[in-house]
C-alpha atoms as a PDB file:
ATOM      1  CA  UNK A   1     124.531  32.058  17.463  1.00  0.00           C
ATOM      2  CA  UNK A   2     126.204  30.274  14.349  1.00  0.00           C
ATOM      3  CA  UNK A   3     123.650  28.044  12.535  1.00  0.00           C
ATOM      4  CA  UNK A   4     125.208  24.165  13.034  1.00  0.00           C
ATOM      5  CA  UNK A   5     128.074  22.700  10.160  1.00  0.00           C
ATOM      6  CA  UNK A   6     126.575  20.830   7.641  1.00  0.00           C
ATOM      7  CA  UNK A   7     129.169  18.216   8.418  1.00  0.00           C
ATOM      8  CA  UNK A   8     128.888  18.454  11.881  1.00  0.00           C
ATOM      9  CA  UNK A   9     127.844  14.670  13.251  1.00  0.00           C
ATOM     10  CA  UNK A  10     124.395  14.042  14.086  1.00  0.00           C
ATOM     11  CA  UNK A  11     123.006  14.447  17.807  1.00  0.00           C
ATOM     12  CA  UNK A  12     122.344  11.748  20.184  1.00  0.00           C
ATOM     13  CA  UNK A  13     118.782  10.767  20.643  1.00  0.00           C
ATOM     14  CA  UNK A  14     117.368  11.347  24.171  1.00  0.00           C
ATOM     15  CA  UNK A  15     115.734   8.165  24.222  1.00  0.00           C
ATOM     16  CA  UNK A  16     117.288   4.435  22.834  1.00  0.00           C
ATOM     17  CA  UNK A  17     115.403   3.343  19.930  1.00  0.00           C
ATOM     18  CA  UNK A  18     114.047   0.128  19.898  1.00  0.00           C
ATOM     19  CA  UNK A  19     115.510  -3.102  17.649  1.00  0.00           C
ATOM     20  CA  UNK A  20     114.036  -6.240  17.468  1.00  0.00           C
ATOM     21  CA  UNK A  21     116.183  -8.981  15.908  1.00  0.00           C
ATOM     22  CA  UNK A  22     113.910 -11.494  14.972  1.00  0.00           C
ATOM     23  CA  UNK A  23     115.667 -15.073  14.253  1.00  0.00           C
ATOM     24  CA  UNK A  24     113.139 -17.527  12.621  1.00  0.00           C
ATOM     25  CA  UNK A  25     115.447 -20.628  11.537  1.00  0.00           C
ATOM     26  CA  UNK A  26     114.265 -24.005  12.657  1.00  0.00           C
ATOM     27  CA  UNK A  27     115.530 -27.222  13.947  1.00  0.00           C
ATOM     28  CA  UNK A  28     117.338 -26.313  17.185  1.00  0.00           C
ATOM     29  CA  UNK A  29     120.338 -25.177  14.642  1.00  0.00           C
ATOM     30  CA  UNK A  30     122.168 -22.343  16.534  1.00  0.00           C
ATOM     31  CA  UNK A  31     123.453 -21.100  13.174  1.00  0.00           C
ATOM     32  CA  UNK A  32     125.467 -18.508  11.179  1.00  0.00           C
ATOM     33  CA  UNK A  33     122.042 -15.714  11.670  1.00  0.00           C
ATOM     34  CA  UNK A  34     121.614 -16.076  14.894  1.00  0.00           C
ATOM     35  CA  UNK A  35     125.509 -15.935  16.014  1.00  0.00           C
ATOM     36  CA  UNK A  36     125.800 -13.033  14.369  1.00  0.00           C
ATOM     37  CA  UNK A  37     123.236 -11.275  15.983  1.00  0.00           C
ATOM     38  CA  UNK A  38     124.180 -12.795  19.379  1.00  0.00           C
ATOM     39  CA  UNK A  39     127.692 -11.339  18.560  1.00  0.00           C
ATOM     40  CA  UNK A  40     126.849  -7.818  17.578  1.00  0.00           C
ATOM     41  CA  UNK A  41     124.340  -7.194  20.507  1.00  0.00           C
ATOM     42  CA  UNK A  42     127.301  -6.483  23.222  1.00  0.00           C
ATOM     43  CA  UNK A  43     128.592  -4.118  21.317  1.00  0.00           C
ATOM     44  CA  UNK A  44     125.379  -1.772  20.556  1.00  0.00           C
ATOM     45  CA  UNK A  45     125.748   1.394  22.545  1.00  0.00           C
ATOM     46  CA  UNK A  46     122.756   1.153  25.354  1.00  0.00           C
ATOM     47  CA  UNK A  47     122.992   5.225  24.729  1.00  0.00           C
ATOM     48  CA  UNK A  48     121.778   4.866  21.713  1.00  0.00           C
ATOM     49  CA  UNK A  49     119.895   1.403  21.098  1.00  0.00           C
ATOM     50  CA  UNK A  50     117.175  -0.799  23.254  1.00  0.00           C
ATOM     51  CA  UNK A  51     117.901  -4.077  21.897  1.00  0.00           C
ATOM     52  CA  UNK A  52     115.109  -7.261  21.697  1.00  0.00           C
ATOM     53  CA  UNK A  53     115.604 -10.638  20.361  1.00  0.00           C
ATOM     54  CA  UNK A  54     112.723 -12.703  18.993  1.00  0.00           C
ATOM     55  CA  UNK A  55     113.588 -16.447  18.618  1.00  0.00           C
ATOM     56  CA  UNK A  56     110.813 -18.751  16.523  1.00  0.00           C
ATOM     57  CA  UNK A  57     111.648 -21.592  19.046  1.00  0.00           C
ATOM     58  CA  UNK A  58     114.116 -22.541  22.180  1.00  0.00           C
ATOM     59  CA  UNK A  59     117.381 -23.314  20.871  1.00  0.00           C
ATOM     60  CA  UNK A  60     118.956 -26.049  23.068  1.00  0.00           C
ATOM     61  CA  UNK A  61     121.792 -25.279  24.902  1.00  0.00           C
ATOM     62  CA  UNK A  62     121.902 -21.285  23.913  1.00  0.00           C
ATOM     63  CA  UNK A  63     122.699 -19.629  26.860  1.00  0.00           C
ATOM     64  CA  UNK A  64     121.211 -16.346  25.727  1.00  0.00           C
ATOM     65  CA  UNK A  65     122.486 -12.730  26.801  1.00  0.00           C
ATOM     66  CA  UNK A  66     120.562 -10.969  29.164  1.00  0.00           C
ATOM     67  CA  UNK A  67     121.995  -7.796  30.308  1.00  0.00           C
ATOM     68  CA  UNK A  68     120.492  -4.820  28.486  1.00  0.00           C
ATOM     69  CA  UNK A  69     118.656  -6.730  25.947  1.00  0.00           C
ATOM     70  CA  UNK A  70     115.594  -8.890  26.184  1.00  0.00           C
ATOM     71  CA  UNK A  71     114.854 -12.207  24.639  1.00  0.00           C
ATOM     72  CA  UNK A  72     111.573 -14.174  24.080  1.00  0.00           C
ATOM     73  CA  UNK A  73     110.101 -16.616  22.063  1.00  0.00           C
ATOM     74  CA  UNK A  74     106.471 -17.393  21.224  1.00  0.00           C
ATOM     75  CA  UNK A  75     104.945 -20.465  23.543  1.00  0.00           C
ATOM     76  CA  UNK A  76     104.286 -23.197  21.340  1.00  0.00           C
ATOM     77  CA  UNK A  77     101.249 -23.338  18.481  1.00  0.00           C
ATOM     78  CA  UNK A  78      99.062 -26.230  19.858  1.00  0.00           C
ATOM     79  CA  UNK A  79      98.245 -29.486  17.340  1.00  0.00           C
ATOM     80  CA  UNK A  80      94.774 -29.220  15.824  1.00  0.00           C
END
């Protein structure tokens, strides 16, 4: 057996790795960070990648992808 190319391309985990996207703007502002994120996780390869999004509080109106990824946010920090 040949030993493997040095430029040969890397193997394929076995098992996704994790990501968490964590999103921390405030204000209900669906904005620029957050779209981007929203855009790119469609197109991570579920082969490869186990996608999570953390959101610092409910953003009004986001409809928020749920197929192959999973969202939460934290419940809310109670006044002292």
């Amino acid at each position: 057996m040949q030993p493997a190319r040095k430029d040969a391309p890397p193997k394929l985990a076995t098992v996704p790795r994790k990501v968490l996207f964590v999103e921390g703007s405030a204000g209900g502002v669906v904005g620029g960070s957050l779209t981007g994120i929203l855009e790119l996780l469609p197109y991570l390869d579920r082969r490869r990648y186990e996608p999570a999004l953390v959101l610092s509080e409910q953003k009004p109106g986001l409809d928020l992808p749920t197929r192959g990824s999973t969202s939460w946010r934290p419940a809310p920090t109670p006044a002292p």
